[in-house]
C-alpha atoms as a PDB file:
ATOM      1  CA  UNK A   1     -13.725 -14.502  -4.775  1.00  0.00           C
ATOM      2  CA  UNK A   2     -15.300 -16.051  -1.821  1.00  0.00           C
ATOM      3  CA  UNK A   3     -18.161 -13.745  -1.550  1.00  0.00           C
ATOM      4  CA  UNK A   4     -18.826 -14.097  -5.480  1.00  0.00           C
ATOM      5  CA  UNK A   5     -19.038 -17.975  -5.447  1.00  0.00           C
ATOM      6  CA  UNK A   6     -20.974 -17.620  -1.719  1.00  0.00           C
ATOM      7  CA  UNK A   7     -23.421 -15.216  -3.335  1.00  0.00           C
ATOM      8  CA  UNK A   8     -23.792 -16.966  -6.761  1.00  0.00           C
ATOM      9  CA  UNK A   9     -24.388 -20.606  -4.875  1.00  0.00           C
ATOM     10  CA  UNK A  10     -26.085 -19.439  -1.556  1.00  0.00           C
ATOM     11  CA  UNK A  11     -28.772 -22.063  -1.745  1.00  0.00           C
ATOM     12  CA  UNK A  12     -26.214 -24.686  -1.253  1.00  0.00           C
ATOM     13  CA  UNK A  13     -23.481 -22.639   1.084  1.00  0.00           C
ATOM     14  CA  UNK A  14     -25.941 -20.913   3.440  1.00  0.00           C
ATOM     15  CA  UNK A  15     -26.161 -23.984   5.777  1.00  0.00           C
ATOM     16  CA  UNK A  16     -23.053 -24.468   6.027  1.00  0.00           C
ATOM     17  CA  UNK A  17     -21.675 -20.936   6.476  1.00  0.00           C
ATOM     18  CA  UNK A  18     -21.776 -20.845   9.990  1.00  0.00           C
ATOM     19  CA  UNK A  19     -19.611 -23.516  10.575  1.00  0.00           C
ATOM     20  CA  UNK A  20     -17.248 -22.477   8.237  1.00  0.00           C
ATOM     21  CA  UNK A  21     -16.723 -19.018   9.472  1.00  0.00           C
ATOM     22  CA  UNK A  22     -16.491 -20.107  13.289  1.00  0.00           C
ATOM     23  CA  UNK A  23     -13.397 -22.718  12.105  1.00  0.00           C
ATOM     24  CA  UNK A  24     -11.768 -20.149  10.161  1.00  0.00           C
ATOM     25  CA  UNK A  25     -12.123 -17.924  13.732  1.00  0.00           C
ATOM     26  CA  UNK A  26     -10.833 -20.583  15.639  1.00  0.00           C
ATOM     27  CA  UNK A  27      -7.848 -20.935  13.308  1.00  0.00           C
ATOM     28  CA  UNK A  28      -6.968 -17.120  13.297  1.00  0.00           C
ATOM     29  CA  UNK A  29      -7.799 -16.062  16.591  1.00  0.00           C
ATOM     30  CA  UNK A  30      -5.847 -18.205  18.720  1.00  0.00           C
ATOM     31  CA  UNK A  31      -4.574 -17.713  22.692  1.00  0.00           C
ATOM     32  CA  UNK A  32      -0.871 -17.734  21.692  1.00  0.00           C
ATOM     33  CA  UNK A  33      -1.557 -15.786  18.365  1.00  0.00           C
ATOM     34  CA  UNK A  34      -2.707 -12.532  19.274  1.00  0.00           C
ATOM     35  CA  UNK A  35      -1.294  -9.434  20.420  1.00  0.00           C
ATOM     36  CA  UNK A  36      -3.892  -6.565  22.256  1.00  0.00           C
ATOM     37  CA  UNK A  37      -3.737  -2.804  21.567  1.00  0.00           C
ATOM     38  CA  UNK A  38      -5.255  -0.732  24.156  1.00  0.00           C
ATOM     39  CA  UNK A  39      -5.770   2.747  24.234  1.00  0.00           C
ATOM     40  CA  UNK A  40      -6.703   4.434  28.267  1.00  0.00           C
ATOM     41  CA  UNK A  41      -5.588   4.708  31.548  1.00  0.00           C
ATOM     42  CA  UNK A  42      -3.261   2.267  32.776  1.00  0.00           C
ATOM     43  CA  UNK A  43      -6.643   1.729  35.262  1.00  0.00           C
ATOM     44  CA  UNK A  44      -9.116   1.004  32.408  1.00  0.00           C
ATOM     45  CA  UNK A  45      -6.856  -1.295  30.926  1.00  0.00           C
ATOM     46  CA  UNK A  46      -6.580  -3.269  34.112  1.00  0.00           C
ATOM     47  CA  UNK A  47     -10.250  -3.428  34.386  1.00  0.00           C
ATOM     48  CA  UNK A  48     -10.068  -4.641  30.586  1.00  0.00           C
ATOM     49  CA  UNK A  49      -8.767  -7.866  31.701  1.00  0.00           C
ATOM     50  CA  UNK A  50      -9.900  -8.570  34.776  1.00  0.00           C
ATOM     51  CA  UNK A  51     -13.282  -8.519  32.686  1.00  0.00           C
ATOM     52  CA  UNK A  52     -11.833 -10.252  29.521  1.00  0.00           C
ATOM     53  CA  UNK A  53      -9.675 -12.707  30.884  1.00  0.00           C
ATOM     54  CA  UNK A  54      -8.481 -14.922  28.029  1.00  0.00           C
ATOM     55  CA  UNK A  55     -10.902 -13.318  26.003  1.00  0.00           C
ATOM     56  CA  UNK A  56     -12.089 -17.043  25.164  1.00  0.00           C
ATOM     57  CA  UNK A  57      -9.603 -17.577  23.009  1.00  0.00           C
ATOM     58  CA  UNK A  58      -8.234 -20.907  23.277  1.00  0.00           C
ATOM     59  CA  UNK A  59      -4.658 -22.598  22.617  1.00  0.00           C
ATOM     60  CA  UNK A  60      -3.912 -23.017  19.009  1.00  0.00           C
ATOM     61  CA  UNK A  61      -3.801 -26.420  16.839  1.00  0.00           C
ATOM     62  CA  UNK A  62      -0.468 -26.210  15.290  1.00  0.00           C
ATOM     63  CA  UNK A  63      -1.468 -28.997  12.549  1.00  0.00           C
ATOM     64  CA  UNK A  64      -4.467 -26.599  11.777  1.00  0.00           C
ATOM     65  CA  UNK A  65      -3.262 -23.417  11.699  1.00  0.00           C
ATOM     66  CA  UNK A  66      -3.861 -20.419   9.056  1.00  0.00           C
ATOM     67  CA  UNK A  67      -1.099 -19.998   6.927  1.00  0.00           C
ATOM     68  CA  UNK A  68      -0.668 -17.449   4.208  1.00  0.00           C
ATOM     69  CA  UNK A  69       1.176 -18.316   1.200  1.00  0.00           C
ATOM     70  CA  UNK A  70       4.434 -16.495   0.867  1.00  0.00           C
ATOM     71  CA  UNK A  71       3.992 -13.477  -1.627  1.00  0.00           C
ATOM     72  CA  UNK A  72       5.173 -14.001  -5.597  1.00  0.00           C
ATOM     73  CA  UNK A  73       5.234 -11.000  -8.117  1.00  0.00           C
ATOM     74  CA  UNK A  74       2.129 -11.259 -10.121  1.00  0.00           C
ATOM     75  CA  UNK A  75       0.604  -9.361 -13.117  1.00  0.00           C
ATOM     76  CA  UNK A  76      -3.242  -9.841 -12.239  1.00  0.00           C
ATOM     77  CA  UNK A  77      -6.623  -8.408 -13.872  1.00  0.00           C
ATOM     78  CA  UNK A  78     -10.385  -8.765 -12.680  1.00  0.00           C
ATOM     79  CA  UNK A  79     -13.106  -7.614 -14.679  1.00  0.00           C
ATOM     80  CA  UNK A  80     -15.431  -5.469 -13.115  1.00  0.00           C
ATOM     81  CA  UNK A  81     -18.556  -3.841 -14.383  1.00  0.00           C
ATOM     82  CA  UNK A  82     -16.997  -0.300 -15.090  1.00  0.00           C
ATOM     83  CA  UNK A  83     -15.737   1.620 -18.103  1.00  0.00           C
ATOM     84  CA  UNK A  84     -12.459   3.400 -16.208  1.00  0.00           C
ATOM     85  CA  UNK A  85     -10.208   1.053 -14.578  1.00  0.00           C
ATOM     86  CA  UNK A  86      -7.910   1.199 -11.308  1.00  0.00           C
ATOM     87  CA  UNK A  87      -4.448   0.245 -12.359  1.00  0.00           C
ATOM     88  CA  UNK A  88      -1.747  -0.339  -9.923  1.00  0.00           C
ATOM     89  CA  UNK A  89       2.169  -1.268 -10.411  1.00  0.00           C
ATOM     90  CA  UNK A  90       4.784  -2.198  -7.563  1.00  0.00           C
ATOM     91  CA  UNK A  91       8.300  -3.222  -7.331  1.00  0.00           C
ATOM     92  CA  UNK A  92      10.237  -4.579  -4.733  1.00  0.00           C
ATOM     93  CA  UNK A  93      13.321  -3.204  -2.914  1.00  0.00           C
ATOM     94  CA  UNK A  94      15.895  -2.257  -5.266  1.00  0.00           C
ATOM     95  CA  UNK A  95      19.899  -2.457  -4.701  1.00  0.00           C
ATOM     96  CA  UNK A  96      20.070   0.635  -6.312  1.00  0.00           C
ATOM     97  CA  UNK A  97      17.837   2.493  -3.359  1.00  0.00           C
ATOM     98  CA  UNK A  98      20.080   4.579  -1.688  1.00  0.00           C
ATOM     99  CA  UNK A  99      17.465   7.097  -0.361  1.00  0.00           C
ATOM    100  CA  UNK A 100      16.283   7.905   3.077  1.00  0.00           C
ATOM    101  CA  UNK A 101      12.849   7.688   3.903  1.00  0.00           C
ATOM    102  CA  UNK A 102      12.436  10.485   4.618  1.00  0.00           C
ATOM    103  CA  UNK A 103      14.046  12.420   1.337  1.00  0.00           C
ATOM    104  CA  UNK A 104      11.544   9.254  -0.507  1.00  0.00           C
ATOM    105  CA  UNK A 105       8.690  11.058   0.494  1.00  0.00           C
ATOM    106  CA  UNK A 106       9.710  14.663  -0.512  1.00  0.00           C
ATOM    107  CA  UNK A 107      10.342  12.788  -4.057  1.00  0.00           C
ATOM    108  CA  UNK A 108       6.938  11.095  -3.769  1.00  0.00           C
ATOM    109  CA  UNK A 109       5.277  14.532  -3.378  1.00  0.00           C
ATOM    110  CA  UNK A 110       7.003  15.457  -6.438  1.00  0.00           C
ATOM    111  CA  UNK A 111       6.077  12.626  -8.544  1.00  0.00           C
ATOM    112  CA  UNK A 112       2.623  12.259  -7.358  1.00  0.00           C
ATOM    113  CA  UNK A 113       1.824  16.433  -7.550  1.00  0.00           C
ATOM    114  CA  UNK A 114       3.801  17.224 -10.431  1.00  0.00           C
ATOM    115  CA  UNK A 115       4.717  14.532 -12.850  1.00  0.00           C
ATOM    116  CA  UNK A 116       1.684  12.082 -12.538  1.00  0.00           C
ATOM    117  CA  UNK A 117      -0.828  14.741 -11.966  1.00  0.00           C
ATOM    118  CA  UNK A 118      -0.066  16.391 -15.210  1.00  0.00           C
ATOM    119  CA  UNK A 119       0.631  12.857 -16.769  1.00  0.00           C
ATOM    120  CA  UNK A 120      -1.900  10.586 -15.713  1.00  0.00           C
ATOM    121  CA  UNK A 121      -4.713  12.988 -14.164  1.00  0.00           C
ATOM    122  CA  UNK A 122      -4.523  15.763 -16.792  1.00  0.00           C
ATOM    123  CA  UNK A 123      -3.645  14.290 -20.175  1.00  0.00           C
ATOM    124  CA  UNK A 124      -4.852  10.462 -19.264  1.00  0.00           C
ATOM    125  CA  UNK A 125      -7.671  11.524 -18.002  1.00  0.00           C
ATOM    126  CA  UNK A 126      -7.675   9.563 -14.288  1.00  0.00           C
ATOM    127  CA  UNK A 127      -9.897  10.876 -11.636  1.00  0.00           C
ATOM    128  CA  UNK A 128      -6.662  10.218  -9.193  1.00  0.00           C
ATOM    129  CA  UNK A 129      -3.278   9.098  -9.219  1.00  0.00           C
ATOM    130  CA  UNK A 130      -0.246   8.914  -7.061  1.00  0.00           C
ATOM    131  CA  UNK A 131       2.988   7.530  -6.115  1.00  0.00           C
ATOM    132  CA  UNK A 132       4.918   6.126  -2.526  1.00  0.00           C
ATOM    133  CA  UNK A 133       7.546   4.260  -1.363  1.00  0.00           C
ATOM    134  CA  UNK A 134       6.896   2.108   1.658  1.00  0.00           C
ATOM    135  CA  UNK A 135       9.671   2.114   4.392  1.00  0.00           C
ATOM    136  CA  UNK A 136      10.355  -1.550   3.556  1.00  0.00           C
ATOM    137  CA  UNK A 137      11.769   0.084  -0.019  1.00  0.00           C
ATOM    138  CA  UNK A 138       8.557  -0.972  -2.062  1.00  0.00           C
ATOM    139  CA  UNK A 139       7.434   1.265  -5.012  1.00  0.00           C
ATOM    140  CA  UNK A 140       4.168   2.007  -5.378  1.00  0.00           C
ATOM    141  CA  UNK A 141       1.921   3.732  -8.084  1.00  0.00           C
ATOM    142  CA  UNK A 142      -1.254   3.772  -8.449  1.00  0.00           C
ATOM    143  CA  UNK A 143      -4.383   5.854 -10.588  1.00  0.00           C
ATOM    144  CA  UNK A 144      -8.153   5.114  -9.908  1.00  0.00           C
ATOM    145  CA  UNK A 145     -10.866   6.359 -12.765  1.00  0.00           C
ATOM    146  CA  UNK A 146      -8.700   5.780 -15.058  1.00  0.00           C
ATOM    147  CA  UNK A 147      -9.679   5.145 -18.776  1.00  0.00           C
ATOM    148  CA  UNK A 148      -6.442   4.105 -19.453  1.00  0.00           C
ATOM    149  CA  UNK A 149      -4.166   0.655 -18.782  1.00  0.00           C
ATOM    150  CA  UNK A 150      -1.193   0.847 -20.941  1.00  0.00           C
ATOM    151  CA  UNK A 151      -0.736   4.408 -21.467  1.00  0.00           C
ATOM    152  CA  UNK A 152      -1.059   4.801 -17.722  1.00  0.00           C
ATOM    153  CA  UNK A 153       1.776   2.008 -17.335  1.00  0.00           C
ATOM    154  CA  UNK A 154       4.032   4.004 -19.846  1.00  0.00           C
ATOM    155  CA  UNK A 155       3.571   6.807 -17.610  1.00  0.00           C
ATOM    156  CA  UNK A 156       4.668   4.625 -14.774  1.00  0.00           C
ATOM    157  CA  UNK A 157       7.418   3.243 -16.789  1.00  0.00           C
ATOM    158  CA  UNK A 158       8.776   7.053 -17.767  1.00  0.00           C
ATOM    159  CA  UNK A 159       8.858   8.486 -14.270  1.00  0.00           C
ATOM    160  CA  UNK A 160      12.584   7.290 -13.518  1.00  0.00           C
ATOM    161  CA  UNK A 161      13.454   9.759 -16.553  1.00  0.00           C
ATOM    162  CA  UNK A 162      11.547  12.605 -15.356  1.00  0.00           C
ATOM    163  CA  UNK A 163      12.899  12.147 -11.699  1.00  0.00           C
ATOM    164  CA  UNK A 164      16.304  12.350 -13.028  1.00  0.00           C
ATOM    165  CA  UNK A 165      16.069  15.138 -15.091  1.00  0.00           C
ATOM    166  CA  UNK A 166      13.934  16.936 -12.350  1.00  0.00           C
ATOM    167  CA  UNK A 167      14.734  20.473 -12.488  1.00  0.00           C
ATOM    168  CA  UNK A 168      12.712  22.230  -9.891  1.00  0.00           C
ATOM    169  CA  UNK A 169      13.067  25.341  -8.074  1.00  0.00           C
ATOM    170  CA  UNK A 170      14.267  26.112  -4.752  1.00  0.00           C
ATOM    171  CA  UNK A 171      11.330  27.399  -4.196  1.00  0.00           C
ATOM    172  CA  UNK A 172       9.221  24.115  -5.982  1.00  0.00           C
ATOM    173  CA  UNK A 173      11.674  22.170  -3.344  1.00  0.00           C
ATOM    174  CA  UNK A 174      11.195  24.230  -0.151  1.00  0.00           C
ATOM    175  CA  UNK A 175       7.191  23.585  -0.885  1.00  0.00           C
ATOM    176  CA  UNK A 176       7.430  19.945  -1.174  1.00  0.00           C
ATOM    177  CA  UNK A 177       9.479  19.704   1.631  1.00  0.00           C
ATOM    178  CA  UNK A 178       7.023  22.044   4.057  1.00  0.00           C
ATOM    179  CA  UNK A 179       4.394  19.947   2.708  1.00  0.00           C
ATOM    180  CA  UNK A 180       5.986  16.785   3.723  1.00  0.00           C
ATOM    181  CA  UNK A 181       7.067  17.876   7.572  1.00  0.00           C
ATOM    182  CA  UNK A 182       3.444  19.606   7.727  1.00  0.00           C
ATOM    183  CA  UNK A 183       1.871  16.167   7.023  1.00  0.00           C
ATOM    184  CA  UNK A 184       4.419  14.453   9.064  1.00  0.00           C
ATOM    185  CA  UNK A 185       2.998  16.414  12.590  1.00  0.00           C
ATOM    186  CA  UNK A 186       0.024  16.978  11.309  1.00  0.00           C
ATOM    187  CA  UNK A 187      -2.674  16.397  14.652  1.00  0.00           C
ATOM    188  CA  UNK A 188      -3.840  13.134  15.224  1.00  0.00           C
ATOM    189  CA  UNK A 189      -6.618  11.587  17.079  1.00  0.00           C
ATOM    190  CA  UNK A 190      -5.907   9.245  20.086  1.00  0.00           C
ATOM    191  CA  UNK A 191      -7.147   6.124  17.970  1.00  0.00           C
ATOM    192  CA  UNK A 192      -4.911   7.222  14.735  1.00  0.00           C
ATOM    193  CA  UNK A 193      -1.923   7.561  17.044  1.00  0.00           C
ATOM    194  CA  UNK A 194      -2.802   4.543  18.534  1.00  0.00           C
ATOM    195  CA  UNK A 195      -3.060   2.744  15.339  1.00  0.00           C
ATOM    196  CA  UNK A 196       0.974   4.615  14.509  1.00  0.00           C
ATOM    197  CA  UNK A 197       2.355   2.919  17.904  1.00  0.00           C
ATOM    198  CA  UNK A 198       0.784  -0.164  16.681  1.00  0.00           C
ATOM    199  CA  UNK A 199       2.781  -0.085  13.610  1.00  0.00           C
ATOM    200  CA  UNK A 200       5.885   1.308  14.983  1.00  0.00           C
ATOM    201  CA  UNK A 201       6.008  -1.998  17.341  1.00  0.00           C
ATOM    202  CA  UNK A 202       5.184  -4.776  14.590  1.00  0.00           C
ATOM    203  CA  UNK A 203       7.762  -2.920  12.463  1.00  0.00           C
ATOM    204  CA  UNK A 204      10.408  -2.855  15.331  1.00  0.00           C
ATOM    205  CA  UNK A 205      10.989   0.779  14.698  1.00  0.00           C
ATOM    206  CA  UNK A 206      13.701   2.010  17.636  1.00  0.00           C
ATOM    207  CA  UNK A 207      12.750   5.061  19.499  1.00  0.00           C
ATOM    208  CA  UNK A 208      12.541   8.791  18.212  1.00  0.00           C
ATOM    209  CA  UNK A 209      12.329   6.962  14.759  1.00  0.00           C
ATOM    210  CA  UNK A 210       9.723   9.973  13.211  1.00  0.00           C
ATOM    211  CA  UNK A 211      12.417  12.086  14.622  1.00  0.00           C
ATOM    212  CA  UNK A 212      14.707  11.031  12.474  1.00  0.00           C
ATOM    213  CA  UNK A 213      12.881  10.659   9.327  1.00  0.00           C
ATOM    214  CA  UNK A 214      11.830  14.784  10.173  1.00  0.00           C
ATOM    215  CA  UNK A 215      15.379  15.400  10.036  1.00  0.00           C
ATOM    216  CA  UNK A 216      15.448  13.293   6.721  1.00  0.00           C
ATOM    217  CA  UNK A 217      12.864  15.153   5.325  1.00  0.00           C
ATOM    218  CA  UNK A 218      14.325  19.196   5.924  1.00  0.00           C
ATOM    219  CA  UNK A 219      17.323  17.517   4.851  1.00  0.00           C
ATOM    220  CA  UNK A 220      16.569  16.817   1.473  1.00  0.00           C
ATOM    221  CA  UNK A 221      17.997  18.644  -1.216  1.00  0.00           C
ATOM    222  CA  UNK A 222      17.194  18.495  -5.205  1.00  0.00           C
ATOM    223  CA  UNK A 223      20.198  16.447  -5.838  1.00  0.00           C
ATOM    224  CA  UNK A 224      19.305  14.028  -3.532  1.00  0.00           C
ATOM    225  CA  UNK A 225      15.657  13.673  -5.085  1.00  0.00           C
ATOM    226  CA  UNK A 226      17.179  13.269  -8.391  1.00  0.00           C
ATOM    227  CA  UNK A 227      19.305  10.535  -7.244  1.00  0.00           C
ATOM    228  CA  UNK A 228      16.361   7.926  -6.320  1.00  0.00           C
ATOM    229  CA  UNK A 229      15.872   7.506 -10.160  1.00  0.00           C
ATOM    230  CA  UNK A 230      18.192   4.698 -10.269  1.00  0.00           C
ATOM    231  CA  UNK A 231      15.379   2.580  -7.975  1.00  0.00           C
ATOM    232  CA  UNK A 232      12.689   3.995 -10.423  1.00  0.00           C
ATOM    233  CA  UNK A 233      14.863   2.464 -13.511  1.00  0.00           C
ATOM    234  CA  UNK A 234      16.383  -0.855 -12.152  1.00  0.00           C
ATOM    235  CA  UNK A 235      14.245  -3.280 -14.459  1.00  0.00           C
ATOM    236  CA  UNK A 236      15.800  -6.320 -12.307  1.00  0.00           C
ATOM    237  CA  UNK A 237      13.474  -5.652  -9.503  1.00  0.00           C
ATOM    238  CA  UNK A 238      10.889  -7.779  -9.492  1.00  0.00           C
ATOM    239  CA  UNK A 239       7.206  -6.263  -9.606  1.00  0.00           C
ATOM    240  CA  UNK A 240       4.002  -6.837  -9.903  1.00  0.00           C
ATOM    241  CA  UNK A 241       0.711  -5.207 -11.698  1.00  0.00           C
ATOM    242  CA  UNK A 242      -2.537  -5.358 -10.808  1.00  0.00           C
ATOM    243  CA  UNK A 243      -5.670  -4.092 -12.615  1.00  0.00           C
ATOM    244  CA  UNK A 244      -9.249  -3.590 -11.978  1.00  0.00           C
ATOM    245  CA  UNK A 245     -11.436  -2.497 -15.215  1.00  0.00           C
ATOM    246  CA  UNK A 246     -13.954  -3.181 -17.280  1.00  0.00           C
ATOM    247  CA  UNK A 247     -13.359  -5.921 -19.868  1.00  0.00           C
ATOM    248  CA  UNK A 248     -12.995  -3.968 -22.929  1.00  0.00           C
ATOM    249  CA  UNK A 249      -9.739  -2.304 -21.218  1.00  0.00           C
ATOM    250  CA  UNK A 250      -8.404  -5.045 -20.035  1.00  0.00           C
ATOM    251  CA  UNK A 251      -8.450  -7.143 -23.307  1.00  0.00           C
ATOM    252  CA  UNK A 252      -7.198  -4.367 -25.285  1.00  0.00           C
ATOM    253  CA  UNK A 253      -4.534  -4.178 -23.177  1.00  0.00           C
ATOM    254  CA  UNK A 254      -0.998  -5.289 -24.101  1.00  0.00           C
ATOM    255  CA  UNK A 255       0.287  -6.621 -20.916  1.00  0.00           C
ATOM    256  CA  UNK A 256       0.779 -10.181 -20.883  1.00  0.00           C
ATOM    257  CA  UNK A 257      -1.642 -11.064 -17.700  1.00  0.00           C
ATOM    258  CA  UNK A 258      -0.277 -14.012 -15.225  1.00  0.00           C
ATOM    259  CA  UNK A 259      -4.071 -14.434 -14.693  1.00  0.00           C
ATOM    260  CA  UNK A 260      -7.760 -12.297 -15.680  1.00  0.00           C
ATOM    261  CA  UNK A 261     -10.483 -13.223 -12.801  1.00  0.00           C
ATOM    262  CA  UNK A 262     -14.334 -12.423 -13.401  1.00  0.00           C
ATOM    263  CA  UNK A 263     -15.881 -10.821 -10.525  1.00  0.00           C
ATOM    264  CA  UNK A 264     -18.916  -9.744 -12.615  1.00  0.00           C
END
């Protein structure tokens, strides 16, 4: 939104900008704000400060700090110039999740390469679509090229149903779960593993964590799959839906929008 009304006034902003951007720098990028990843030797990363220093960040200004607005369950559109549309749907942590996450993303392999692919990408026509569950316990779908909104929705809506009633093979089972440890150890790069370690210290995740979710994983069995439809179903969680499309789709939609933005 602030590129749009930047780009559509620039006359008037462009003098201005530069100021702007180096308060908003100031505001995020503070000396007792910021925490360094470095990937090297131990001897690089020495010479990294003794070059940097402070890396001239300054002290922040409590009073004038950036704060983000604590997060609310929203139903949100913007109209973009496009005839499919990207339609996403998320719900937060559910009482009823009793699933590791590790068996969560055998069952998200499942949803995403078996239900939804033959639901959304083969009879709804979406150029992708897929499910996951974040380690936090959020559920996540999402489809992209998708000529659909509220069919694609009831196909969100159903997959609690289909994940209980689940009746795949041992073999089906074994391949989702070979899939899921093969992606887990899959080779990484020194900056993608960097970028994991990052994650695994913001998110306070103890030591030989991945280990465990592994075990989680091989662990899984069909029963155990089956039983994460209860999270899928409980309606008391709250969520949120968010759509990107082309006019037409969204105002023949059904969904009662909290908002509809223009970005075209």
């Amino acid at each position: 939104l602030f590129l749009r009304e930047l780009l559509e006034h620039w006359d008037e902003r462009a003098d201005g900008l530069s100021d702007l951007l180096a308060d908003l720098a100031r505001r995020v990028f503070t000396a007792d704000n910021v925490t360094v990843s470095f990937t090297g030797p131990a001897a690089d990363r020495e010479l990294f400060w003794r070059r940097g220093g402070n890396l001239g960040l300054r002290p922040g200004d409590v009073e004038r700090r950036l704060t983000v607005p604590a997060p609310e369950p929203r139903r949100e559109a913007f109209v973009i110039p496009s005839d499919v549309a990207y339609v996403a749907r998320a719900a937060a942590p559910s009482p009823a999740d009793a699933g590791s996450v590790g068996t969560w993303q055998v069952a998200a392999r499942a949803l995403s390469y078996d239900y939804l692919w033959n639901e959304v990408r083969v009879k709804g026509g979406a150029y992708g679509v897929g499910f996951k569950r974040s380690t936090e316990g959020l559920r996540q779908f999402w489809s992209y090229r998708d000529p659909s909104v509220d069919a694609t929705l009831a196909r969100y809506d159903a997959a609690a149903a289909w994940l209980a009633g689940w009746q795949g093979t041992e073999g089906e089972l074994d391949g989702y779960v070979v899939a899921t440890v093969a992606a887990h150890d899959a080779p990484v790069k020194p900056r993608q593993l960097a970028r994991r370690q990052d994650v695994a210290r913001f998110n306070a995740r103890p030591e030989g964590w991945r280990d465990t979710v592994r075990e989680q994983e091989l662990a899984a069995t069909a029963d155990d799959v089956r039983a994460l439809a209860a999270a899928l179903a409980d309606e008391g969680a709250p969520q949120g839906i968010c759509v990107f499309g082309g006019r037409d789709a969204i105002e023949a939609s059904t969904v009662d929008f909290d908002a509809v933005t223009e970005l075209c």
